[in-house]
N, C-alpha and C. Protein backbone atom coordinates (compact mmCIF):
# COMPACT_ATOMS: atom_id res chain seq x y z
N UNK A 1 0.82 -1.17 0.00
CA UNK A 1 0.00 0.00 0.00
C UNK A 1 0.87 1.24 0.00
N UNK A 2 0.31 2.27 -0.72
CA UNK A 2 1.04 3.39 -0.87
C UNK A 2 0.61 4.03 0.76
N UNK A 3 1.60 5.28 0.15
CA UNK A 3 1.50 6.30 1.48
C UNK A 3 0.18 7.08 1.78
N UNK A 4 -0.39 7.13 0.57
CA UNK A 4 -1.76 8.06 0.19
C UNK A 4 -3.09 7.33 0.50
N UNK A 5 -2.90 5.86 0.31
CA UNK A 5 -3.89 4.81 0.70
C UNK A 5 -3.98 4.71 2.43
N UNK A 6 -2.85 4.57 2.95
CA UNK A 6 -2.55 4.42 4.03
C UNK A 6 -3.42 5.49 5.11
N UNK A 7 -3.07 6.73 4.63
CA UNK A 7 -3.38 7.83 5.24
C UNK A 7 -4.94 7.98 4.86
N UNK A 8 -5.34 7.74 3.92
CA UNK A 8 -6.81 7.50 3.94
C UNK A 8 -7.64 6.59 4.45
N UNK A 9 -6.71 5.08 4.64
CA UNK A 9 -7.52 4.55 5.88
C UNK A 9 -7.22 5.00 7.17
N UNK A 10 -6.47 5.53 7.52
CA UNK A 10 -6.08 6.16 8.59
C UNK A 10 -7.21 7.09 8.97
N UNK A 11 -7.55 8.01 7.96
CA UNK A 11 -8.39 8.96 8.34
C UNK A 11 -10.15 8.27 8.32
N UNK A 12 -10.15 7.36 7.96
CA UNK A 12 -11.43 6.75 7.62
C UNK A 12 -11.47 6.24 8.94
N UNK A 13 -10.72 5.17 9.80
CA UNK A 13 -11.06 4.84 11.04
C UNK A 13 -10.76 5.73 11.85
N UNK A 14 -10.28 7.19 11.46
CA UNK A 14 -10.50 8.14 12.81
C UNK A 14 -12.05 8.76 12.71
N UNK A 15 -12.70 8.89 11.38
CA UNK A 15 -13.73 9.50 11.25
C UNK A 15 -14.82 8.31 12.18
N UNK A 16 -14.14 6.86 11.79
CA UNK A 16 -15.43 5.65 12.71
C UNK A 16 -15.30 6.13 14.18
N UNK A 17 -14.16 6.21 14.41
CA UNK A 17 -13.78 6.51 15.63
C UNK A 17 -14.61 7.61 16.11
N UNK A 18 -14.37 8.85 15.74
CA UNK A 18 -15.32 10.21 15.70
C UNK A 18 -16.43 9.59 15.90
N UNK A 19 -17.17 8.77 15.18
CA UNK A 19 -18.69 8.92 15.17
C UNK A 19 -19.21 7.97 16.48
N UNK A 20 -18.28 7.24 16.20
CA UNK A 20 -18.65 6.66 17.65
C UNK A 20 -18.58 7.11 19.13
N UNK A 21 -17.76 7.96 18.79
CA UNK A 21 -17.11 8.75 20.13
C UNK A 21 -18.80 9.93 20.20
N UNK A 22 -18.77 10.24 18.77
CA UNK A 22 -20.19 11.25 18.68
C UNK A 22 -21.38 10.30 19.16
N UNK A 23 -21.94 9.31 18.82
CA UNK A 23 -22.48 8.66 19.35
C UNK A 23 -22.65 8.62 20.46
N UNK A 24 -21.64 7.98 21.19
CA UNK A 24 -21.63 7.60 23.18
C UNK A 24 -22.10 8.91 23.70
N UNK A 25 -21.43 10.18 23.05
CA UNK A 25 -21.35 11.42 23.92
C UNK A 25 -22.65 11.65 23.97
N UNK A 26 -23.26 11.57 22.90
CA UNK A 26 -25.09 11.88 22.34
C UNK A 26 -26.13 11.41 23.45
N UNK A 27 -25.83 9.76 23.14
CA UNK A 27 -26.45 9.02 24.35
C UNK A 27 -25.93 9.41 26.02
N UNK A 28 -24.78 9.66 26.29
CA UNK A 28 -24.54 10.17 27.53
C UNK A 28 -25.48 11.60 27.29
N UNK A 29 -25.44 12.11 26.70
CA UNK A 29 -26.28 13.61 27.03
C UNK A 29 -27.63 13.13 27.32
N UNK A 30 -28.31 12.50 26.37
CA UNK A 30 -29.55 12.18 26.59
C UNK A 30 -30.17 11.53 27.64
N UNK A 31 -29.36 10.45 27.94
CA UNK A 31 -29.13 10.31 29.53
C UNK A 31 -29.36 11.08 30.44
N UNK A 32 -27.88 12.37 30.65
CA UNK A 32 -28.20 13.30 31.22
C UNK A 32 -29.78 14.09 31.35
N UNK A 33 -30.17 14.50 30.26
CA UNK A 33 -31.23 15.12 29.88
C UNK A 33 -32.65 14.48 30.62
N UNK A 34 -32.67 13.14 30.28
CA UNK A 34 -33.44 12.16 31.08
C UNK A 34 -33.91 12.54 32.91
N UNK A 35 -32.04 12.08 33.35
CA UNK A 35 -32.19 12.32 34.60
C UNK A 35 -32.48 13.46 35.54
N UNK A 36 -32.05 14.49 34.51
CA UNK A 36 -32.32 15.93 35.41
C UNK A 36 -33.91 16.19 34.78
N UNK A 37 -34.60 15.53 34.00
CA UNK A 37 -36.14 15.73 34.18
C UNK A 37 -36.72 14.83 35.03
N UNK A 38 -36.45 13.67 35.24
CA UNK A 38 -36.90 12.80 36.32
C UNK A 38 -36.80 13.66 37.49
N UNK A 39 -35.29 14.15 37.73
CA UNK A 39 -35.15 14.63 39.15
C UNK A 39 -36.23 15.87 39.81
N UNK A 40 -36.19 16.78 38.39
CA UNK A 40 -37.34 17.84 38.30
C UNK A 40 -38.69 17.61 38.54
N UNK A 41 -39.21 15.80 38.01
CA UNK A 41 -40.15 15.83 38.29
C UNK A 41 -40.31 15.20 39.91
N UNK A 42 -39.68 14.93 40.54
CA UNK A 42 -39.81 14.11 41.39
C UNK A 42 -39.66 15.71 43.08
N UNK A 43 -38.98 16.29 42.16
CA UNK A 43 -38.90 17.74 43.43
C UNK A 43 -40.15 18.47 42.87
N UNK A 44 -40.69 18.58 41.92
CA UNK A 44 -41.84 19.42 41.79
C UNK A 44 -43.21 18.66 42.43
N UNK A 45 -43.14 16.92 42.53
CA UNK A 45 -44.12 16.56 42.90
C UNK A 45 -43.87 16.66 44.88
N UNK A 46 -42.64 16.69 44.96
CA UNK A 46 -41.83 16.68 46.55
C UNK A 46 -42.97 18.04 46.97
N UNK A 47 -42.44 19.70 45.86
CA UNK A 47 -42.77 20.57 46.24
C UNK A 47 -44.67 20.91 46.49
N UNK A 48 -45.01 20.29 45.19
CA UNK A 48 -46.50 20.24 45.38
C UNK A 48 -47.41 19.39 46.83
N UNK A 49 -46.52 18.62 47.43
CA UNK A 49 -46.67 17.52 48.02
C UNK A 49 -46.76 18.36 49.81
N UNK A 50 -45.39 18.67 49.22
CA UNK A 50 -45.36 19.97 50.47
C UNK A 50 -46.55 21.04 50.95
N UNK A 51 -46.64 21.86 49.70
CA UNK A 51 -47.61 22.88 49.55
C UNK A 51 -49.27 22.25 49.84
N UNK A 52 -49.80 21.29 49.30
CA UNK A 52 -50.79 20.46 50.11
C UNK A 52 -50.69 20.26 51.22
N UNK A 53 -49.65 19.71 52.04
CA UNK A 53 -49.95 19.37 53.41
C UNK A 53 -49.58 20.86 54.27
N UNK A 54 -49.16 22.09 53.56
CA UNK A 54 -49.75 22.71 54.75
C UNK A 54 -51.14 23.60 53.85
N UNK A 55 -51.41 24.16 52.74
CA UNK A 55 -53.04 23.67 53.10
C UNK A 55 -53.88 23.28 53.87
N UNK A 56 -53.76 21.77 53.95
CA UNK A 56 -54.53 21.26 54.40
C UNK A 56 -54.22 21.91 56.20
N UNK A 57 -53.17 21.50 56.78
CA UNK A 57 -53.32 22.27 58.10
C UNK A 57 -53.37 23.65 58.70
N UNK A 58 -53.61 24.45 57.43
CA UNK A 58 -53.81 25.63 57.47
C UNK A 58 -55.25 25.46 57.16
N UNK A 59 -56.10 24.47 56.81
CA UNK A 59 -58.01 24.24 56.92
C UNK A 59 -58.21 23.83 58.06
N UNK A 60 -57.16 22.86 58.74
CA UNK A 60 -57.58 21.83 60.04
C UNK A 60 -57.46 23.35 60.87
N UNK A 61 -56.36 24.00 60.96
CA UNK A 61 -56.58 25.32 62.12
C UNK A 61 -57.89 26.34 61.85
N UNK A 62 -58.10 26.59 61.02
CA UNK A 62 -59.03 27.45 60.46
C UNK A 62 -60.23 26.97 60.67
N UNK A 63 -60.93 25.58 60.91
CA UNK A 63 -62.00 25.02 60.87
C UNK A 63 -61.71 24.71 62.70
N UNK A 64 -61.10 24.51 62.87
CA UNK A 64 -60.73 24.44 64.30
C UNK A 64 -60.83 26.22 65.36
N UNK A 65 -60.63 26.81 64.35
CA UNK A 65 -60.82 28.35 65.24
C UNK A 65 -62.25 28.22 64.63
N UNK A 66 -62.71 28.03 63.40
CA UNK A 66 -64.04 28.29 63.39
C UNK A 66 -65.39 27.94 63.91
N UNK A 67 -64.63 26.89 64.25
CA UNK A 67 -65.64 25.80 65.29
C UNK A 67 -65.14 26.61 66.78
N UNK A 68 -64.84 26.99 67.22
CA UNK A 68 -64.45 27.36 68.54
C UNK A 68 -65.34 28.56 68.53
N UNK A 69 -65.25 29.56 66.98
CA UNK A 69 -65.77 31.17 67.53
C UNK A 69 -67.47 30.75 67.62
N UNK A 70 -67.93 29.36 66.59
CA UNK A 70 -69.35 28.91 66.31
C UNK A 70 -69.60 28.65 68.14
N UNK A 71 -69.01 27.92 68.94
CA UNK A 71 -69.69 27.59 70.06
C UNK A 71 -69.64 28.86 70.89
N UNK A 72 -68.48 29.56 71.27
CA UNK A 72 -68.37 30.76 71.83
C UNK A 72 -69.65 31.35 71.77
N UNK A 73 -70.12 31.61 70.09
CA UNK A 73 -71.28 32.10 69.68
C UNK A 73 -72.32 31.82 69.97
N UNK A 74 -72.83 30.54 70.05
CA UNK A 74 -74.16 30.05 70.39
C UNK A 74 -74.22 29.99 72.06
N UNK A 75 -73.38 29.95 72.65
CA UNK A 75 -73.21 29.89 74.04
C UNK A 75 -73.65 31.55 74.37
N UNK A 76 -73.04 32.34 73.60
CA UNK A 76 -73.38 33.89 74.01
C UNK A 76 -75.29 34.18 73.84
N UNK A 77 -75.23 33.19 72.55
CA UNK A 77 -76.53 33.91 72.08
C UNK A 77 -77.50 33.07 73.50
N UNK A 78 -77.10 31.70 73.50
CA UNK A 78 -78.06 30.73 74.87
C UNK A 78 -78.13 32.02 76.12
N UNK A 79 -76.85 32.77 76.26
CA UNK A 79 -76.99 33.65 77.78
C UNK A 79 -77.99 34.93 77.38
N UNK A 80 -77.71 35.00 76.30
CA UNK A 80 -78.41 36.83 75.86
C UNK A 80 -79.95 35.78 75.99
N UNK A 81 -80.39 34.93 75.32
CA UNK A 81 -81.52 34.61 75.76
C UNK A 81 -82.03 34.66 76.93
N UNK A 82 -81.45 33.63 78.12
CA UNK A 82 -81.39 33.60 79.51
C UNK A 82 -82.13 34.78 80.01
N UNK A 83 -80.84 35.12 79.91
CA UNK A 83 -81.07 37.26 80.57
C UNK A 83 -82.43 37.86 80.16
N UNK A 84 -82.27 37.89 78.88
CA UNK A 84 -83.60 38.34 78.42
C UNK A 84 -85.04 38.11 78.84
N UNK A 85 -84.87 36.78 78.71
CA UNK A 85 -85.98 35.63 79.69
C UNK A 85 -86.61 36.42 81.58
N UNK A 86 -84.71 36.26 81.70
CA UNK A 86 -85.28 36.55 82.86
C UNK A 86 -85.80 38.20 83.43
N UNK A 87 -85.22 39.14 82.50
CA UNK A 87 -85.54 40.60 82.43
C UNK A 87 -86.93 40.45 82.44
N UNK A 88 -87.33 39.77 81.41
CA UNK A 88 -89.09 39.76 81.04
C UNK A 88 -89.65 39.09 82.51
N UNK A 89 -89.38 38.06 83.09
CA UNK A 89 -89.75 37.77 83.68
C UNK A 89 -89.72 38.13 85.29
N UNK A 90 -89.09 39.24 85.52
CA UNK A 90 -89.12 40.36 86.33
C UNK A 90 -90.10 41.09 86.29
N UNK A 91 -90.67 40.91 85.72
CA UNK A 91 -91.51 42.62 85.27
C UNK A 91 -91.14 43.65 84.54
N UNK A 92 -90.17 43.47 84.06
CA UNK A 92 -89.55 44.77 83.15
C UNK A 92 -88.54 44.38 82.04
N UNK A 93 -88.41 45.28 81.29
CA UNK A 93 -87.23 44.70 79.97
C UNK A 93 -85.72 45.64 80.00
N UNK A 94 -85.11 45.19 79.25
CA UNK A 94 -83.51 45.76 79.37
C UNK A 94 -84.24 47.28 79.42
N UNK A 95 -84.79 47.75 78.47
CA UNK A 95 -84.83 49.74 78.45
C UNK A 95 -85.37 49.80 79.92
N UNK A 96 -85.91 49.30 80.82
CA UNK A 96 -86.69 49.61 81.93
C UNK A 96 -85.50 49.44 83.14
N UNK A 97 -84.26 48.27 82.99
CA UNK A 97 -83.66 47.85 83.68
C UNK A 97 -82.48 49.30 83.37
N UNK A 98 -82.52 49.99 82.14
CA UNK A 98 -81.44 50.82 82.37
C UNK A 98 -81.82 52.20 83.08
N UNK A 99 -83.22 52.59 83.16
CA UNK A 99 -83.72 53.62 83.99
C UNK A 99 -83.78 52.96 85.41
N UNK A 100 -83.65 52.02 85.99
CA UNK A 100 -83.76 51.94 87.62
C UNK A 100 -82.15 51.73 87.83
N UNK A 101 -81.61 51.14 86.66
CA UNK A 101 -79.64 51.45 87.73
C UNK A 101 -79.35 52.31 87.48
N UNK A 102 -79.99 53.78 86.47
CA UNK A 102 -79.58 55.39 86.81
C UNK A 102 -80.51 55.70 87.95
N UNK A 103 -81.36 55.23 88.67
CA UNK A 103 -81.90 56.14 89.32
C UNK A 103 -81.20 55.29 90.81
N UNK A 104 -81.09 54.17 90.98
CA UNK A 104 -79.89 53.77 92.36
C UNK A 104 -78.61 54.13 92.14
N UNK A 105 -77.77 54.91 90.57
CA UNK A 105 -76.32 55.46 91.22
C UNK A 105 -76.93 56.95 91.95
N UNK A 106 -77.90 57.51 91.02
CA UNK A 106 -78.45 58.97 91.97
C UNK A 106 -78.49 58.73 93.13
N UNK A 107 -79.42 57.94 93.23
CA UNK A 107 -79.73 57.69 94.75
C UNK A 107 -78.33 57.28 96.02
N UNK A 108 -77.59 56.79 95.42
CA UNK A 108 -76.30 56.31 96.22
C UNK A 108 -75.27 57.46 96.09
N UNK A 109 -75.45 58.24 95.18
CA UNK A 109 -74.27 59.28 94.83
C UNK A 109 -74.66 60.24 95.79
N UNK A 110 -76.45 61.12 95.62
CA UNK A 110 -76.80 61.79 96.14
C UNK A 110 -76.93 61.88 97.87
N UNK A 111 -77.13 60.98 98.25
CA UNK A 111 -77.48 60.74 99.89
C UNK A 111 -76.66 59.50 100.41
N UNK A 112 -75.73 58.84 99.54
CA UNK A 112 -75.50 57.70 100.02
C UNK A 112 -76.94 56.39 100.67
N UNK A 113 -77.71 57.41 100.28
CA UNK A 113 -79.34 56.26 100.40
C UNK A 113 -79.67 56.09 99.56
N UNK A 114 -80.68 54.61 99.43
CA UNK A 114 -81.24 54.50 98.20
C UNK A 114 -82.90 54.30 98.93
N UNK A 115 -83.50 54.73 98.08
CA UNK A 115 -85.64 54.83 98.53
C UNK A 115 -85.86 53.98 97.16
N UNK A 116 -86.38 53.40 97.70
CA UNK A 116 -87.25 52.33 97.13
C UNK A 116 -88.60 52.72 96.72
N UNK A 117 -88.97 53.08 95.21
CA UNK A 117 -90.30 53.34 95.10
C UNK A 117 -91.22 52.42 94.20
N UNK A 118 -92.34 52.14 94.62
CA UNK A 118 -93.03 51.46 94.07
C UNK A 118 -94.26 51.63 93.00
């Protein structure tokens, strides 16, 4: 074989060489490419995963204060009844009950006595 033949197979198995080398590198990228979307998906479902569970215990507190202000509430409204009940059942109603405790601070301010009128 000449010198000119030589050097052309020479360059022919560097070009196989090349392509193969282009090859592996290709598939290693794609690889790459692969794994850092897996990883992406696996922290975005991490992150969503996250963001749900406090949601959700940001409803469990919220339904938990809301249930607390609901009984507070009905407990207030059971006493405002009570009272009311029993105002009426005095003989007189709240507007009547606020003219006789102005007329016993008079009476206690003025004489330190209080008269009882009927």
């Amino acid at each position: 074989m000449n010198n000119a033949q030589q050097e052309i197979k020479n360059l022919e198995e560097k070009v196989v060489e090349l392509e193969r080398t282009l090859r592996l590198n290709t598939e290693d990228y794609h690889r790459s490419v692969d794994s850092l979307k897996e990883d992406l998906d696996v922290k975005m479902q991490l992150k969503d995963h996250t963001i749900d569970m406090g949601i959700d215990e940001a409803k469990k507190e919220s339904l938990k204060s809301l249930t607390e202000v609901q009984t507070k509430n009905e407990v207030l409204i059971k006493e405002n009844e009570i009272l009311t009940k029993s105002f009426e059942n005095m003989g007189f109603d709240i507007k009547d009950m606020k003219g006789i405790l102005n007329k016993l601070v008079d009476g206690v301010i003025s004489k330190n006595q209080i008269k009882v009128i009927k």
